[in-house]
C-alpha atoms as a PDB file:
ATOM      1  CA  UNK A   1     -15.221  -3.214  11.056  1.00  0.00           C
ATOM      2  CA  UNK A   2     -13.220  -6.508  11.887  1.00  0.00           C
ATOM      3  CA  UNK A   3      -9.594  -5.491  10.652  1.00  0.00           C
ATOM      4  CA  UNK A   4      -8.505  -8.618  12.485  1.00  0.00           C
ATOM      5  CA  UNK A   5      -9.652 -10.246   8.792  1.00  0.00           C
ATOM      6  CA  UNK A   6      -7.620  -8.297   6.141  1.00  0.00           C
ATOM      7  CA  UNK A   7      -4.163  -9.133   5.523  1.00  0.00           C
ATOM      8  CA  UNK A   8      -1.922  -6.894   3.480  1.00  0.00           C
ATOM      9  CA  UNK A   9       0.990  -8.240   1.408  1.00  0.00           C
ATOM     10  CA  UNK A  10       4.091  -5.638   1.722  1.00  0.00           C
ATOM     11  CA  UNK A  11       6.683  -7.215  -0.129  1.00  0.00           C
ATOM     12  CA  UNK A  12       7.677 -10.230   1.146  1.00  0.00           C
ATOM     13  CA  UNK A  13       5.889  -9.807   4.383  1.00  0.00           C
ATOM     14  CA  UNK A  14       2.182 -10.500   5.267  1.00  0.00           C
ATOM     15  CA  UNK A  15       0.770  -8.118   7.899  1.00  0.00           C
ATOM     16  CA  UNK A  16      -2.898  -7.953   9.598  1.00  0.00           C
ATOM     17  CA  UNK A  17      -4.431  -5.092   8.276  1.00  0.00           C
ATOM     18  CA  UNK A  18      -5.257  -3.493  12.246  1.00  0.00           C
ATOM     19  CA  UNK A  19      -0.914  -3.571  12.471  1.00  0.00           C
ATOM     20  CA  UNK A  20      -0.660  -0.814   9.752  1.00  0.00           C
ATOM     21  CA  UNK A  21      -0.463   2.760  11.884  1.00  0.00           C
ATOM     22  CA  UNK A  22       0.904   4.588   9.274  1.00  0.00           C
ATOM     23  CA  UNK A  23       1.310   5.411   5.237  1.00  0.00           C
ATOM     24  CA  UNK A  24       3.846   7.766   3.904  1.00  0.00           C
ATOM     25  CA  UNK A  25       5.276   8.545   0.666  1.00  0.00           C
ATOM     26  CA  UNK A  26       9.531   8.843   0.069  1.00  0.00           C
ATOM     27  CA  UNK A  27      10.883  11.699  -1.580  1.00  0.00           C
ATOM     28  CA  UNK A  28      13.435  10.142  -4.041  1.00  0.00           C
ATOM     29  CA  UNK A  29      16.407  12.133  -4.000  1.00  0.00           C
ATOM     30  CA  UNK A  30      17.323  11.308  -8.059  1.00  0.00           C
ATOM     31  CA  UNK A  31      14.739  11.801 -10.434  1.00  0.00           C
ATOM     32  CA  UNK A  32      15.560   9.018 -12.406  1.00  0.00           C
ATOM     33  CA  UNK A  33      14.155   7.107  -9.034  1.00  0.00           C
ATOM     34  CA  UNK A  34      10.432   5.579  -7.760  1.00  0.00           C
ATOM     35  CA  UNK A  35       8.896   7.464  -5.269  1.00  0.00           C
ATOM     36  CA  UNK A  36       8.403   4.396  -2.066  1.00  0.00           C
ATOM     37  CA  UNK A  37       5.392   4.059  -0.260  1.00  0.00           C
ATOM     38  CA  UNK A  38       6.652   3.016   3.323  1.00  0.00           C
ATOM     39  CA  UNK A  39       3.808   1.422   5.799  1.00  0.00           C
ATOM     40  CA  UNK A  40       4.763   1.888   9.598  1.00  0.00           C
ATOM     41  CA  UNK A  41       3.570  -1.835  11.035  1.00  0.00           C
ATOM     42  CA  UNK A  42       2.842  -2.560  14.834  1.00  0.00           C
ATOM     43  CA  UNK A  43       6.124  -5.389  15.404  1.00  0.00           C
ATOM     44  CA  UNK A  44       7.980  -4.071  13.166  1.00  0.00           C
ATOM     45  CA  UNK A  45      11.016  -1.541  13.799  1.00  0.00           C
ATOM     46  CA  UNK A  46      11.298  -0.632  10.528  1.00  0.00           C
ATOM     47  CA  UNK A  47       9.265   0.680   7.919  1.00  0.00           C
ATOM     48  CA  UNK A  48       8.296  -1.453   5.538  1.00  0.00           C
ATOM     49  CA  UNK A  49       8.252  -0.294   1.923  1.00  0.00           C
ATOM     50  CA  UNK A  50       7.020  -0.872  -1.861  1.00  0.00           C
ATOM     51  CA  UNK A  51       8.084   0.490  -5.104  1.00  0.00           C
ATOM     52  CA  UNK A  52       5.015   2.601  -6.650  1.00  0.00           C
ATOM     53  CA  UNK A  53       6.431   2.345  -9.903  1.00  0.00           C
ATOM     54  CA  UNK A  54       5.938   5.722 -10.327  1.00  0.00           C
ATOM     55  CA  UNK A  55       8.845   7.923 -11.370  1.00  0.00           C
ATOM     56  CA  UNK A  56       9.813  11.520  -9.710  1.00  0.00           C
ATOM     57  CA  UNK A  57      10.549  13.059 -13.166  1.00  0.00           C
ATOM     58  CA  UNK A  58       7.002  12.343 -14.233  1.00  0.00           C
ATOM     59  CA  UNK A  59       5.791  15.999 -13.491  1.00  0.00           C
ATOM     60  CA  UNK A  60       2.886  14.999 -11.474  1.00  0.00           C
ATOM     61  CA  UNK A  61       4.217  11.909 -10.023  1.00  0.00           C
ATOM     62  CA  UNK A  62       4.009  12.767  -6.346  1.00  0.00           C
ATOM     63  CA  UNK A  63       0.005  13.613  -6.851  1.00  0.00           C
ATOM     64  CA  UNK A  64      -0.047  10.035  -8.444  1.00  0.00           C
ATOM     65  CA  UNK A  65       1.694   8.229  -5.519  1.00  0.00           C
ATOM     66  CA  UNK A  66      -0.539  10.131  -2.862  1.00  0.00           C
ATOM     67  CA  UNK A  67      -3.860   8.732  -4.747  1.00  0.00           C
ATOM     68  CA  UNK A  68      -2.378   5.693  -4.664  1.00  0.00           C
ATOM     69  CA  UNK A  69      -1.863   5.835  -0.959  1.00  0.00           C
ATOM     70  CA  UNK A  70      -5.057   7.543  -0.625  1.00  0.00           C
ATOM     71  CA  UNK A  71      -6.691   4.155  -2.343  1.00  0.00           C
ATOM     72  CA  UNK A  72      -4.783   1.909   0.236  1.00  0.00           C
ATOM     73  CA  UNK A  73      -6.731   3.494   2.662  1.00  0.00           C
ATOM     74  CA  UNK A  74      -9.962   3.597   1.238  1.00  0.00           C
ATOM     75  CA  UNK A  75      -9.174  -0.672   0.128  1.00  0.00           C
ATOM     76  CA  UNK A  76      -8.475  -1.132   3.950  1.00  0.00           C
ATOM     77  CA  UNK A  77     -11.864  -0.109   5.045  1.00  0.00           C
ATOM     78  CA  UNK A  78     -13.391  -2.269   2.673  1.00  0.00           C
ATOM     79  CA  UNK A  79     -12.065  -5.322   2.908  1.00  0.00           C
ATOM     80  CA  UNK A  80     -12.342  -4.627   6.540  1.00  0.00           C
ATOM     81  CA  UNK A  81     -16.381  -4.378   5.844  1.00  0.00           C
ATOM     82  CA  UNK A  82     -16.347  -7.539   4.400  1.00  0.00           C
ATOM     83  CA  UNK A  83     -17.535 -10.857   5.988  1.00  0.00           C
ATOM     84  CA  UNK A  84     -14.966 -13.187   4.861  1.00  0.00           C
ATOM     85  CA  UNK A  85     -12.557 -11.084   5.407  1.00  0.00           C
ATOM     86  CA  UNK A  86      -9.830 -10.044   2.506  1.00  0.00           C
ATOM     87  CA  UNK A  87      -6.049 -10.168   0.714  1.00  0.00           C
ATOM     88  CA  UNK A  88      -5.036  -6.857  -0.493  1.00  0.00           C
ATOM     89  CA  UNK A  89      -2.095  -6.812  -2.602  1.00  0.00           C
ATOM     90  CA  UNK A  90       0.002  -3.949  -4.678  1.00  0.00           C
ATOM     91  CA  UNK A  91      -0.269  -4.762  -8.263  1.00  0.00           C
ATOM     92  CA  UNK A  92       2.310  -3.187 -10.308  1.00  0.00           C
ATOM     93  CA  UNK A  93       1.356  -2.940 -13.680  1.00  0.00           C
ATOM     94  CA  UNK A  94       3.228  -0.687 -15.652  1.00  0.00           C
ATOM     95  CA  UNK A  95       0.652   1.685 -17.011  1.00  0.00           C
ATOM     96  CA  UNK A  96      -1.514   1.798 -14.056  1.00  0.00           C
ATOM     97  CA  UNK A  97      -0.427   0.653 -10.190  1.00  0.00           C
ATOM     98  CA  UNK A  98      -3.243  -0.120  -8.037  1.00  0.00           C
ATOM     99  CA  UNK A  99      -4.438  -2.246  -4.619  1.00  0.00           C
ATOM    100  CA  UNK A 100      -5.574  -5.466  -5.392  1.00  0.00           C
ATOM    101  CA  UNK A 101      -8.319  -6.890  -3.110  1.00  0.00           C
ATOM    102  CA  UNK A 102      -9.329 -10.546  -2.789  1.00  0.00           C
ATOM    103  CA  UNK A 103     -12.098 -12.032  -0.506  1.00  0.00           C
ATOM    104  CA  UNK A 104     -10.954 -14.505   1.985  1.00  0.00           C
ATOM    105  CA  UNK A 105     -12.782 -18.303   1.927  1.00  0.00           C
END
């Protein structure tokens, strides 16, 4: 698999999809807060992070966010199979976060 040709847009950064080492999931310390997913990135000191959307008071929010990271994965090896290469993205939508994937050229 040629990682070399996905990118992954966390936040406002754009990382090569080989740099990601690691996927983790914050435990929010309010309920009334998001759980984070936080991506450990070769050149970067800190961990980077998105906003799952998804709230702590939900009930089964945690087993929500872990699929979701769980799917990052999974979208990572694909777009790594493909030839052209791929964009994957976080899409937010309120009823139903997900990864994004778009084919490159």
């Amino acid at each position: 698999m040629a990682k070399r040709d996905v990118w992954v847009r966390i936040g406002d950064k754009l990382v090569r999809g080989d740099t990601v080492v690691g996927v983790t999931v914050s435990d929010p310390p309010y309920h009334h807060e998001t759980f984070k997913i936080m991506l450990k990135v070769t050149g970067h000191r800190d961990l980077l992070w998105l906003d799952s959307g998804v709230y702590d008071g939900q009930g089964a929010g945690r087993e929500q966010v872990d699929a979701l990271v769980d799917a990052f994965v999974d979208t990572l090896a694909r777009g790594a199979g493909m030839p052209s290469g791929a964009l994957i993205r976080f899409g937010s939508d309120e009823d139903a976060p997900s990864w994004v994937m778009s084919p490159l050229g």
